[in-house]
N, C-alpha and C. Protein backbone atom coordinates (compact mmCIF):
# COMPACT_ATOMS: atom_id res chain seq x y z
N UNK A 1 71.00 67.81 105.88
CA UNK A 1 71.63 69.08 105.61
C UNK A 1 72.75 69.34 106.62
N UNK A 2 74.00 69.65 105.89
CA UNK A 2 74.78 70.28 106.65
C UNK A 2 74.58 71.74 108.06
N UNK A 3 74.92 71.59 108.74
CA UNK A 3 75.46 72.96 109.44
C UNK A 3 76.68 72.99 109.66
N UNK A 4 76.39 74.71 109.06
CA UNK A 4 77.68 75.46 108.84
C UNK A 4 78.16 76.18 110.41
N UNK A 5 79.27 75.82 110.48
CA UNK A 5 79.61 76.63 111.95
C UNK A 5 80.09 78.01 111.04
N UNK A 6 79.36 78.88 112.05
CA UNK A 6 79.78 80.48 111.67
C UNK A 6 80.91 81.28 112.53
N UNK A 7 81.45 81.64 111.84
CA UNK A 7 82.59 82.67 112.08
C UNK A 7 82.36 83.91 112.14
N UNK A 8 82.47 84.94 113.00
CA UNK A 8 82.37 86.54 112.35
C UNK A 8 83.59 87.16 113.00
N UNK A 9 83.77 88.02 112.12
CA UNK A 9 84.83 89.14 112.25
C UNK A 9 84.55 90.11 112.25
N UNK A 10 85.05 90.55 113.96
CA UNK A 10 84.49 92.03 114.18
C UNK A 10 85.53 93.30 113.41
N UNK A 11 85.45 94.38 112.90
CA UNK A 11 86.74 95.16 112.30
C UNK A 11 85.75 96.42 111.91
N UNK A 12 87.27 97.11 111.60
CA UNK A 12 86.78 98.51 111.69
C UNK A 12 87.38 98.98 109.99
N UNK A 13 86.82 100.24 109.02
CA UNK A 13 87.55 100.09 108.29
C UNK A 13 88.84 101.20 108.11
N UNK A 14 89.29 101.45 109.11
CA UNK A 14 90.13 101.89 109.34
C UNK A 14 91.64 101.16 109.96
N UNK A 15 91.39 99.78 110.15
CA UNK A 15 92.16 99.37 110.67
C UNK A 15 93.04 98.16 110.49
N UNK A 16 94.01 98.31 109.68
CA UNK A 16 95.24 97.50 109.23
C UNK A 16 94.94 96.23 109.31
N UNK A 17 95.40 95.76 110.85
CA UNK A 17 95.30 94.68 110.99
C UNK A 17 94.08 93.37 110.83
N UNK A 18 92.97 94.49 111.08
CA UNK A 18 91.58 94.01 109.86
C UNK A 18 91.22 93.82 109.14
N UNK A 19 92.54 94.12 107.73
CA UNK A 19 92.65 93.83 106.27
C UNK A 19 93.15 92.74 106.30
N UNK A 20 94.17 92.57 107.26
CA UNK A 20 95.18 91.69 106.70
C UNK A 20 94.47 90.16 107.60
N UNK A 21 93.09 90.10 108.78
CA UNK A 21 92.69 89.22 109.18
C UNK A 21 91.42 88.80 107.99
N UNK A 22 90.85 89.92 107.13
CA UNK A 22 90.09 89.32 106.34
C UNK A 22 90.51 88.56 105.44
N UNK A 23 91.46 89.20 105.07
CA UNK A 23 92.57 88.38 103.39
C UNK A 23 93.19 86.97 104.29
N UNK A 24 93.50 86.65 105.39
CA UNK A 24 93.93 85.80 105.46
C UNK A 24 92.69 84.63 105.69
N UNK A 25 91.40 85.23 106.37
CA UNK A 25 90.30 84.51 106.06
C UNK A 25 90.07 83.79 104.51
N UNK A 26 90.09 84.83 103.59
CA UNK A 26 90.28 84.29 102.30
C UNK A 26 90.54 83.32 101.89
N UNK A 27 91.95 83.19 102.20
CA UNK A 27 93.42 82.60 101.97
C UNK A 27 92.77 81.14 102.39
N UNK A 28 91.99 81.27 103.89
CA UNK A 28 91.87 79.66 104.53
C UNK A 28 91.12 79.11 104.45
N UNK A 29 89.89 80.01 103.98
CA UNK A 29 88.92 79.30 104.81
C UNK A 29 88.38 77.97 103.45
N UNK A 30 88.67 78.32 102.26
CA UNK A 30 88.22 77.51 101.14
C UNK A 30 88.76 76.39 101.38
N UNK A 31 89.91 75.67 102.19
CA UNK A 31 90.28 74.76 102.10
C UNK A 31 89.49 74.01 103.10
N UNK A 32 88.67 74.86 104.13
CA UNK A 32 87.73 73.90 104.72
C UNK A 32 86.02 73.50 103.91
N UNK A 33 86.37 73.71 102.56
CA UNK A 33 85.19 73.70 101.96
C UNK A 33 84.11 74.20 102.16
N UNK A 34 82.50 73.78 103.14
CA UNK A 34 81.66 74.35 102.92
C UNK A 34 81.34 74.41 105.03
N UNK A 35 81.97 74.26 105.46
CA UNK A 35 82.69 73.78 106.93
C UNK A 35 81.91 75.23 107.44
N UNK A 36 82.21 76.72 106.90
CA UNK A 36 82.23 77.90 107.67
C UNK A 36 81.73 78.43 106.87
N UNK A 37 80.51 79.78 107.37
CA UNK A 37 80.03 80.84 107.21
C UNK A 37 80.99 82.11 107.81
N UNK A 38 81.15 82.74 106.90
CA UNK A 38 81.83 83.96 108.05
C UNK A 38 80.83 85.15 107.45
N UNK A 39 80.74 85.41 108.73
CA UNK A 39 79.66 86.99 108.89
C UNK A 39 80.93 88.13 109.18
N UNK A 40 80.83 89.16 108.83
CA UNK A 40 81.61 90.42 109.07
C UNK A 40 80.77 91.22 109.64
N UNK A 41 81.40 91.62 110.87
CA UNK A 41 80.25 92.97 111.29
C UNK A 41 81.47 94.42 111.68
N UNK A 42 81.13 95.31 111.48
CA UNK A 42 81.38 96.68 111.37
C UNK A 42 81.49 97.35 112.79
N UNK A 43 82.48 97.34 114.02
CA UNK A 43 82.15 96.99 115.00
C UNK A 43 81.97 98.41 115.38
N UNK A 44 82.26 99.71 114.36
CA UNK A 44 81.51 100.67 114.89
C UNK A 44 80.17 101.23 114.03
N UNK A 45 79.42 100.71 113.37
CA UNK A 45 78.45 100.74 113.34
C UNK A 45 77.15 100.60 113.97
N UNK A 46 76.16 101.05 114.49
CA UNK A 46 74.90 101.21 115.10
C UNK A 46 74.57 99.10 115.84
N UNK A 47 74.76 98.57 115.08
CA UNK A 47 74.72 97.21 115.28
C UNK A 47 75.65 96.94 115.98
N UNK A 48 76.59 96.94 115.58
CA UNK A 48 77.95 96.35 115.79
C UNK A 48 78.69 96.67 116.81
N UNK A 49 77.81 98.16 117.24
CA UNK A 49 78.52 98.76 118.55
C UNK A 49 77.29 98.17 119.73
N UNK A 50 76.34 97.11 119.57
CA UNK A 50 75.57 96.80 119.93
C UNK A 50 75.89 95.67 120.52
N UNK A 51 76.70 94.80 119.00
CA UNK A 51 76.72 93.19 119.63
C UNK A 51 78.39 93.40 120.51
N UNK A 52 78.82 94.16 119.80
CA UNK A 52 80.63 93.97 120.45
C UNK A 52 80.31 94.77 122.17
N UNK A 53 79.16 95.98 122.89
CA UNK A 53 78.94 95.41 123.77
C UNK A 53 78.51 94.61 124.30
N UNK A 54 77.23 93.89 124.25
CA UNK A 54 76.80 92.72 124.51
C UNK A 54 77.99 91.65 124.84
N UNK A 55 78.90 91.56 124.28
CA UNK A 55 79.92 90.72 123.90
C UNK A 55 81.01 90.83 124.61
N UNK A 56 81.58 91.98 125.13
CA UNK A 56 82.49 92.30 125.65
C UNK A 56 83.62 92.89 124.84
N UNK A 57 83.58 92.92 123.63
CA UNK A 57 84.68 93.03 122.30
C UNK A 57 85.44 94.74 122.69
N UNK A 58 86.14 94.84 122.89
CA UNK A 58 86.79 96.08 123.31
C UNK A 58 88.02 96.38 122.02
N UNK A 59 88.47 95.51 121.42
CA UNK A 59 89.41 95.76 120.03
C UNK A 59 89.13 94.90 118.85
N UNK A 60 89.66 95.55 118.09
CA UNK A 60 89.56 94.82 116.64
C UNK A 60 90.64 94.41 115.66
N UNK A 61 91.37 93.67 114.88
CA UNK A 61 89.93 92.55 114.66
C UNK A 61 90.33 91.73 116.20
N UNK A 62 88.57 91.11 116.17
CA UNK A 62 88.53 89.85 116.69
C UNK A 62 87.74 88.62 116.49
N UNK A 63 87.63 87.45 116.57
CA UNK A 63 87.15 87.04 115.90
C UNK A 63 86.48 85.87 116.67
N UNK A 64 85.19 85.50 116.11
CA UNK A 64 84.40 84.24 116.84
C UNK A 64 83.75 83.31 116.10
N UNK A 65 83.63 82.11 117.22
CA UNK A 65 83.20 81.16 116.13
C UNK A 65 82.39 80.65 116.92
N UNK A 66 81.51 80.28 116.45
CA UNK A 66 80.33 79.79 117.36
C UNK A 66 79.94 80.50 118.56
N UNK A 67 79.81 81.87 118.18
CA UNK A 67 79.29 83.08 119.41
C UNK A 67 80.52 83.20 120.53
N UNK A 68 81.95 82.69 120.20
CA UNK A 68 82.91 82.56 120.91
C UNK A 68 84.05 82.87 120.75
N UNK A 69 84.68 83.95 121.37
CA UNK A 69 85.91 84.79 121.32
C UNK A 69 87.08 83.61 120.76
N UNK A 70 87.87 83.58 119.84
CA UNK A 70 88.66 82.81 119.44
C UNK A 70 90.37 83.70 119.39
N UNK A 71 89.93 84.70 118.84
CA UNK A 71 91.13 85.52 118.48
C UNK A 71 90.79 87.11 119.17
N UNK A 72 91.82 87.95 119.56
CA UNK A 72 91.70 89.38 119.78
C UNK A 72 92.45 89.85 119.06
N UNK A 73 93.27 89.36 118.03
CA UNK A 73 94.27 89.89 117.07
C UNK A 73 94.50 89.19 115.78
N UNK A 74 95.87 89.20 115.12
CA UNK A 74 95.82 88.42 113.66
C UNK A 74 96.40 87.80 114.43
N UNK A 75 96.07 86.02 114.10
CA UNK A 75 96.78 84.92 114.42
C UNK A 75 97.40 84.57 113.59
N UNK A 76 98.71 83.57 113.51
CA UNK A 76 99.28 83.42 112.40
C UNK A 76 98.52 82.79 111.74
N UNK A 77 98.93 82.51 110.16
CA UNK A 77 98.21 81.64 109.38
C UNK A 77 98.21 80.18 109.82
N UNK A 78 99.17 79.58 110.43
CA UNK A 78 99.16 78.12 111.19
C UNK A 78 98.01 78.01 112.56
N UNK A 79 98.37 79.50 113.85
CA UNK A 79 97.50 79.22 114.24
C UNK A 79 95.74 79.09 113.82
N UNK A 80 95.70 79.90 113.06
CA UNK A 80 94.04 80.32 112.15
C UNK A 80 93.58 78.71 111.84
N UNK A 81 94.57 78.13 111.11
CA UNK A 81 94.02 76.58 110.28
C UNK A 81 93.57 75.79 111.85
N UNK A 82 94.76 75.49 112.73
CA UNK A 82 94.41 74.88 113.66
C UNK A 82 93.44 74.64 114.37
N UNK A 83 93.02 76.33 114.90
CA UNK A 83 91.69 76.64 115.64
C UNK A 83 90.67 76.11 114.78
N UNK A 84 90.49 76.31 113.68
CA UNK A 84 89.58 76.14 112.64
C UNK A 84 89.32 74.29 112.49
N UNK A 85 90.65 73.92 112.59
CA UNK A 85 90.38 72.10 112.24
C UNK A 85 89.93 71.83 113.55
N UNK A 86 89.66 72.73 115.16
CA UNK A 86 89.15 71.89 115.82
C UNK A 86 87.69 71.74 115.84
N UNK A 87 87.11 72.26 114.86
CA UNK A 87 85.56 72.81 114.61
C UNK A 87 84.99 72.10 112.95
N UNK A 88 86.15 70.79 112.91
CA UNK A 88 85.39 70.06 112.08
C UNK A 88 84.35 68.84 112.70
């Protein structure tokens, strides 16, 4: 059996640049086939204001992969693929 390396995206739904990091998730992540899980968490929700302290997460979006700060903002779509092909 495969393992899936997981992704989550912390975001708020109030916040722009959190639309436009999910849709570009969209956009990428199918071309890594079955490669990534992405979890979304709600970073002001009861949880979420839980793990993003635990975590250190102070803005949104941001994003991790393997329990690991990758992004604090939208990366371009080139950088996104890159980070991503080093986690094949």
């Amino acid at each position: 059996m495969i393992t899936k390396t997981t992704i989550e995206l912390f975001y708020t739904l109030t916040c722009p640049n959190c639309k436009l990091m999910k849709q570009m998730l969209k956009e990428v992540l199918p071309q890594f086939e079955d490669k990534f899980s992405l979890k979304t968490t709600l970073a002001n929700s009861p949880s979420g204001m839980i793990r993003t302290m635990k975590l250190g997460i102070h803005t949104v979006p941001t994003l991790l992969i393997d329990n690991k700060v990758v992004f604090k903002s939208v990366p371009t779509k080139e950088e996104l693929i890159e980070k991503l092909k080093n986690y094949q």
